[in-house]
Protein backbone atom coordinates (compact mmCIF):
# COMPACT_ATOMS: atom_id res chain seq x y z
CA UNK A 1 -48.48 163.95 -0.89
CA UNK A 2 -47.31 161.17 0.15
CA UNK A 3 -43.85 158.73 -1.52
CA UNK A 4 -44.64 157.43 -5.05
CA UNK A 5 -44.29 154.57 -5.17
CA UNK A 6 -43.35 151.30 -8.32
CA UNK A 7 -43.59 147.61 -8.26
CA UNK A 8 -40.89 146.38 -10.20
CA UNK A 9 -40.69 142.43 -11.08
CA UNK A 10 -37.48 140.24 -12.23
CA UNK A 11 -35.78 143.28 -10.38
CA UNK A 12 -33.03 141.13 -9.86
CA UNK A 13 -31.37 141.29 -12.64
CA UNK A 14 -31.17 143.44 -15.83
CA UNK A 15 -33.64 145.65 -16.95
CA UNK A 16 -35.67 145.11 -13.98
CA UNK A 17 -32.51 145.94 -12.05
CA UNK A 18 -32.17 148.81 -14.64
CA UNK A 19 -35.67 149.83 -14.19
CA UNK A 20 -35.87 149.87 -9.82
CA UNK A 21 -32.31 151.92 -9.78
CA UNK A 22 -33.90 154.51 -12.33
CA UNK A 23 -37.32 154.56 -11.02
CA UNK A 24 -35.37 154.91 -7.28
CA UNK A 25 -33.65 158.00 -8.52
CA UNK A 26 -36.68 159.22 -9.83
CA UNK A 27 -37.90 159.76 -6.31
CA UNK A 28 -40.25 156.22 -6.81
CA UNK A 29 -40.24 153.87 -3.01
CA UNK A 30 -39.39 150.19 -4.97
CA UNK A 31 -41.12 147.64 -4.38
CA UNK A 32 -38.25 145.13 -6.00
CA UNK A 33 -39.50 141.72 -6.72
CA UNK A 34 -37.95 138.26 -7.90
CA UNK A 35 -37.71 134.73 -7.69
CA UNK A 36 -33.81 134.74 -6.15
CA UNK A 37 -33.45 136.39 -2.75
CA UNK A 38 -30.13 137.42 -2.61
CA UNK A 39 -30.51 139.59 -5.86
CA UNK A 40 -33.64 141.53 -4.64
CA UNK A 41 -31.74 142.11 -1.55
CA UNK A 42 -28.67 143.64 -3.88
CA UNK A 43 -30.84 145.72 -5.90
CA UNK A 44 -32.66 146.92 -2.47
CA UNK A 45 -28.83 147.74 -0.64
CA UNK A 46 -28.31 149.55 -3.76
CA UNK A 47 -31.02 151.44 -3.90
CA UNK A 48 -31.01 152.10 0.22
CA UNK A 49 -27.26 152.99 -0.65
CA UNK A 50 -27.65 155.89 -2.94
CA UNK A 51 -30.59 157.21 -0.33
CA UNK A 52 -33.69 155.60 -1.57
CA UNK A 53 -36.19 153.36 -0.26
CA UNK A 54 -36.50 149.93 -1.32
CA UNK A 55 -38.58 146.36 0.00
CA UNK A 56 -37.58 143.35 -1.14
CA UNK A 57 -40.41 141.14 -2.40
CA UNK A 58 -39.92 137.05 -2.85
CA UNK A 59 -42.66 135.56 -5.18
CA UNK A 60 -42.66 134.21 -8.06
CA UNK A 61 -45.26 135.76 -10.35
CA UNK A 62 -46.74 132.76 -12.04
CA UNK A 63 -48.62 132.26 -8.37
CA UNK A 64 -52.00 134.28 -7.64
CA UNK A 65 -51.42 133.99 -4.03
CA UNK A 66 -47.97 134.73 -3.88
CA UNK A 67 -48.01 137.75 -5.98
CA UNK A 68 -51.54 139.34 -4.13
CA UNK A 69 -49.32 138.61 -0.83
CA UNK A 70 -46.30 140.36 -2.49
CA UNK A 71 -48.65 143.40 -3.52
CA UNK A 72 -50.30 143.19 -0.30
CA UNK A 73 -46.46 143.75 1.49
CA UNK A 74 -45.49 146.64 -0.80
CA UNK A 75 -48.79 148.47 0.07
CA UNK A 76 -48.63 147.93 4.02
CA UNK A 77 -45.04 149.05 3.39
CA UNK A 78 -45.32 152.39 1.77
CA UNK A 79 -49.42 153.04 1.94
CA UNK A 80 -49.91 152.99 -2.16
CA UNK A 81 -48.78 151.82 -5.34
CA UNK A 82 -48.50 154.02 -8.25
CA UNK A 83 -46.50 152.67 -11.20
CA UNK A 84 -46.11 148.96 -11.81
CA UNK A 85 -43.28 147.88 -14.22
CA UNK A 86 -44.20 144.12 -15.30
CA UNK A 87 -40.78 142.92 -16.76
CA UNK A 88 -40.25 139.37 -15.13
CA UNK A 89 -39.97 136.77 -17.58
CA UNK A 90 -37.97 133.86 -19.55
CA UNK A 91 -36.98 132.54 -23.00
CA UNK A 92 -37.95 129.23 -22.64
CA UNK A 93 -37.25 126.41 -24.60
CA UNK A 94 -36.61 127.64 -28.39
CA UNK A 95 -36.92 123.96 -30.88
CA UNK A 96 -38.91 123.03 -33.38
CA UNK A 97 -42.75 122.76 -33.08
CA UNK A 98 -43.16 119.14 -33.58
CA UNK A 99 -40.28 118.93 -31.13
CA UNK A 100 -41.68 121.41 -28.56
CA UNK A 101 -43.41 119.69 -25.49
CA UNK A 102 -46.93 120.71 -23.95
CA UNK A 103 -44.82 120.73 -20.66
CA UNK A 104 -42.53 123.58 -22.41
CA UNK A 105 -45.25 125.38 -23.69
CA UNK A 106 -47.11 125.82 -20.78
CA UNK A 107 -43.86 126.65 -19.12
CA UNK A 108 -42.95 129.65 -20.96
CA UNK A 109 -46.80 130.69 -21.35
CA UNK A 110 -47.35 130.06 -17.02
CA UNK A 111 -44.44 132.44 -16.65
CA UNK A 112 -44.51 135.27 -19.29
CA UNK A 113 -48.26 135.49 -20.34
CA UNK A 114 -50.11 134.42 -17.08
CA UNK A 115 -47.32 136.16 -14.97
CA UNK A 116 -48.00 139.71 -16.60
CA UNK A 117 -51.65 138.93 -16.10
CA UNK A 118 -51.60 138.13 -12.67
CA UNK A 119 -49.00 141.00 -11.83
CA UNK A 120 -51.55 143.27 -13.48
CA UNK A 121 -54.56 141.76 -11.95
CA UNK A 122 -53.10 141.84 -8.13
CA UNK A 123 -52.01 145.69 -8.57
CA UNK A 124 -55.02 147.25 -10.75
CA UNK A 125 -56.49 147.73 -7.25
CA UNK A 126 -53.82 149.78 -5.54
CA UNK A 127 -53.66 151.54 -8.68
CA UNK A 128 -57.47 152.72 -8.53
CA UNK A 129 -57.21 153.45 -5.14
CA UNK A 130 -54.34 155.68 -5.64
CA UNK A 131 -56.37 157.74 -8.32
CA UNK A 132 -54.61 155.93 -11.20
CA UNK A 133 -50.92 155.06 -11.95
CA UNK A 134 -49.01 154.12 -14.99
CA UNK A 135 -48.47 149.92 -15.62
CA UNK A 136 -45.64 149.44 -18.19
CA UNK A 137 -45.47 145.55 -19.74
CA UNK A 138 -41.65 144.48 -20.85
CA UNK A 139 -42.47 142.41 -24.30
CA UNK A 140 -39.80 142.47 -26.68
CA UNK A 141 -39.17 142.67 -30.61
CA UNK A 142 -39.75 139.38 -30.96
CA UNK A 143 -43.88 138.64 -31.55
CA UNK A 144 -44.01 142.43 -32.37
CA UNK A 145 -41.59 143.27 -34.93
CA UNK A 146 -40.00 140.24 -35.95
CA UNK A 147 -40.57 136.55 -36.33
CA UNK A 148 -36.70 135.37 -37.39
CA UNK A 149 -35.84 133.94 -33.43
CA UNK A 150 -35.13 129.78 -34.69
CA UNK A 151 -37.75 128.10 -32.57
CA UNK A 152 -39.13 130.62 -30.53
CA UNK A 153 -43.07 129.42 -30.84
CA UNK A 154 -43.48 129.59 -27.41
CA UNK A 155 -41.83 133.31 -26.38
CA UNK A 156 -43.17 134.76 -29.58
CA UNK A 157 -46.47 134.18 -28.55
CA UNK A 158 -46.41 135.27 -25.58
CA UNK A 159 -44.95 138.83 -26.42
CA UNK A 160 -47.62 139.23 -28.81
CA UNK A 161 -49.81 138.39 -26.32
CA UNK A 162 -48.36 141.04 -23.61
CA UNK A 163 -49.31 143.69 -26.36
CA UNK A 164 -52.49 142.44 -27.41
CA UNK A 165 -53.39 143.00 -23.24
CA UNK A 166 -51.75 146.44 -23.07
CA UNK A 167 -53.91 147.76 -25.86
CA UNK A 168 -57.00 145.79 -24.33
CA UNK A 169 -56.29 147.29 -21.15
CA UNK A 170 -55.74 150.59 -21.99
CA UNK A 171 -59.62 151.40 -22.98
CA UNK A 172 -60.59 149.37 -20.20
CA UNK A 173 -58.15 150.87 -17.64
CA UNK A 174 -58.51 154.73 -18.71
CA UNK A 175 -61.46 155.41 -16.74
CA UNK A 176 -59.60 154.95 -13.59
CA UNK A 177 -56.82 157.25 -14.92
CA UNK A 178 -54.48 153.89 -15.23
CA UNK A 179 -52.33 154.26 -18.14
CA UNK A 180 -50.77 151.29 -20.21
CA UNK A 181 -48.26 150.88 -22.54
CA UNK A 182 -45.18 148.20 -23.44
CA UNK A 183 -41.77 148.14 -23.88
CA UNK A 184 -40.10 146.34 -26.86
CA UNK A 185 -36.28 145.52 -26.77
CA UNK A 186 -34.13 143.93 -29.09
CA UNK A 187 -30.27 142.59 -28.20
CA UNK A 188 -29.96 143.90 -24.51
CA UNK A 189 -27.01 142.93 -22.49
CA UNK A 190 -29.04 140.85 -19.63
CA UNK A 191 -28.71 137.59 -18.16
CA UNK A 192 -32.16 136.33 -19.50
CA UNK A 193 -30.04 133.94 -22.25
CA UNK A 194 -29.63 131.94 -18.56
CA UNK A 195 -33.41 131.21 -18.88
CA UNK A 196 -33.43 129.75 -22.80
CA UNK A 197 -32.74 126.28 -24.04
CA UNK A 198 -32.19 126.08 -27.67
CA UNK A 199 -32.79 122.58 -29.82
CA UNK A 200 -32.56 121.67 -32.96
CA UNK A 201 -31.35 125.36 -34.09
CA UNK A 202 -30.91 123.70 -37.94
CA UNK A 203 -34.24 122.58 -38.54
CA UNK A 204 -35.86 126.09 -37.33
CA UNK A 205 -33.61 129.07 -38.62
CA UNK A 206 -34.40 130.99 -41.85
CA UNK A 207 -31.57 132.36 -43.36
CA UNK A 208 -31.39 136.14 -43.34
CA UNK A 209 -28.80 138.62 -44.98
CA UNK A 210 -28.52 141.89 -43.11
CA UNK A 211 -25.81 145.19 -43.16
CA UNK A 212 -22.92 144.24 -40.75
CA UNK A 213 -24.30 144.23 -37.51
CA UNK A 214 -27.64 144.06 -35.67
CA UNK A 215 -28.09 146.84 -34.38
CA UNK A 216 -27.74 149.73 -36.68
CA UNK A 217 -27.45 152.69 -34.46
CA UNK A 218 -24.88 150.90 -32.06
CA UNK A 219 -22.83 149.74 -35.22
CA UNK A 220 -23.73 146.54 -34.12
CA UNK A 221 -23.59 146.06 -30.43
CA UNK A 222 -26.51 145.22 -28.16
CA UNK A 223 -28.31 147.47 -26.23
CA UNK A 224 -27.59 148.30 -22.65
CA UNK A 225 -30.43 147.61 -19.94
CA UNK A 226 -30.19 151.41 -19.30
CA UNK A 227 -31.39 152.46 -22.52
CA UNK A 228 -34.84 150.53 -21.57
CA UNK A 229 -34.70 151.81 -18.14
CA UNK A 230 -35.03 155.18 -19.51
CA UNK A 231 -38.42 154.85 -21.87
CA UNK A 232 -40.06 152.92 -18.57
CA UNK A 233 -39.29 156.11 -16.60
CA UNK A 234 -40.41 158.05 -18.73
CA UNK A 235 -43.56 156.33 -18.95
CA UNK A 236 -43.89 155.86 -15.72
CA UNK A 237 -43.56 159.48 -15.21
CA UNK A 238 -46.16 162.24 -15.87
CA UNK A 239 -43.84 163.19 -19.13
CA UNK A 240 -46.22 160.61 -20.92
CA UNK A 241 -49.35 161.13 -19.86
CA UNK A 242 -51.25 161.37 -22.86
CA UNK A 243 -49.61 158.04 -23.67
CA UNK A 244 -51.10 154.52 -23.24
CA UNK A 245 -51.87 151.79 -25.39
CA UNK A 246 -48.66 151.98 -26.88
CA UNK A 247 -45.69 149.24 -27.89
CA UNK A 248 -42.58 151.21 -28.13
CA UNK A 249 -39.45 149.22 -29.86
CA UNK A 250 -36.50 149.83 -27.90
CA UNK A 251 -34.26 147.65 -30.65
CA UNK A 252 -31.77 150.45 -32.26
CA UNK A 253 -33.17 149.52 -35.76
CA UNK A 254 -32.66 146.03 -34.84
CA UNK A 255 -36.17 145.05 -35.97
CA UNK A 256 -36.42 147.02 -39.42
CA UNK A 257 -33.32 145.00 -40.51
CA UNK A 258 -35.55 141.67 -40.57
């Protein structure tokens, strides 16, 4: 048989970067896509360093064509595609609703909602050709567990929107033997806080009393990107595959508090 192999967007950074390093050691060829060249290339020379096999892929996944030619690559690359991990994505602008702009809207919509579709749509192909494969969607507490972000209209929706598709999907997808499922997280250490503009944080936030701490089971701290990493291996792997349709909260508690 021949390499496995995962598509692995916002790889760059975080828990995509979390995610190709895992998958890599898993035995997976990476396909490790992103908007900023120089950290695909890192997260390739890493994996290449500790004896995997990696491709860099530049595209930015709010573009049909780019992301068909970056799926397109990965497949002439390695011959298949197997597991897709769908985790590329950005705050946003976070203000008030009256204060929100159409342009910001569509903004944070273009890259989190219509990016996941179109990363899904471009691979759902390879996947049926392989025989099936397992597609795992990166939402996050936020739309799914809890609506307390000051602001966050725009995100919200659009992680309630990634699960809405991953339990569509998953009746429509089963026949080919393609599994589905999404990934929730709550306070991760990433860099995705680079992608969010806050405004007008006083007219928006609800005031909330909680134990000390967010995140009960860490006493408070965030969550490392490895801790996510680990629930997309596992459903990428064969260890869940009576799985699919399925938001799993990777939040420590976080999300029960509010």
């Amino acid at each position: 048989m021949s390499l496995a192999v995962a598509l692995v967007t916002g790889a760059g950074s975080g828990i995509g970067k979390a995610a190709a390093l895992k998958l890599a050691s898993d035995g997976f060829a990476i396909g490790a896509l992103g908007r900023t060249a120089d950290e695909i290339a890192s997260t390739v020379a890493e994996i290449d360093a500790a004896g995997g096999k990696g491709v860099s892929l530049l595209a930015d996944i709010a573009d049909e064509r780019q992301m068909a030619d970056a799926v397109g690559q990965l497949v002439k690359r390695f011959g298949r595609l197997d597991v897709v991990v769908a985790n590329a994505g950005i705050n946003g602008v976070w203000a008030p609703i009256d204060d929100l702009t159409v342009a910001e809207w569509n903004a944070t919509i273009s890259v989190n909602l219509t990016g996941t579709f179109l990363t899904i749509r471009a691979s759902v192909p390879e996947l049926k050709r392989s025989g099936g494969g397992s597609i795992v969607v990166v939402s996050s507490i936020n739309g799914t567990r809890t609506f307390t972000t000051p602001g966050a209209t725009a995100y919200t929706a659009t992680k309630a929107g990634q699960v809405a598709m991953v339990q569509q999907l998953a009746l429509e997808l089963a026949r080919h033997h393609i599994r589905i499922n999404a990934v929730c997280p709550g306070e991760i250490e990433t860099s995705i806080d680079a992608n969010t503009r806050l405004r007008k944080e006083d007219e928006t936030a609800i005031p909330v009393v909680w134990p000390a701490g967010q995140v009960p089971i860490t006493g408070g701290r965030p969550g490392r990107s490895e801790d996510v990493a680990d629930v997309i291996a596992f459903l990428a792997s064969d260890q869940s595959r009576h799985v699919t349709g399925s938001p799993i909260w990777v939040d420590g508690g976080q999300g029960l508090l509010r």
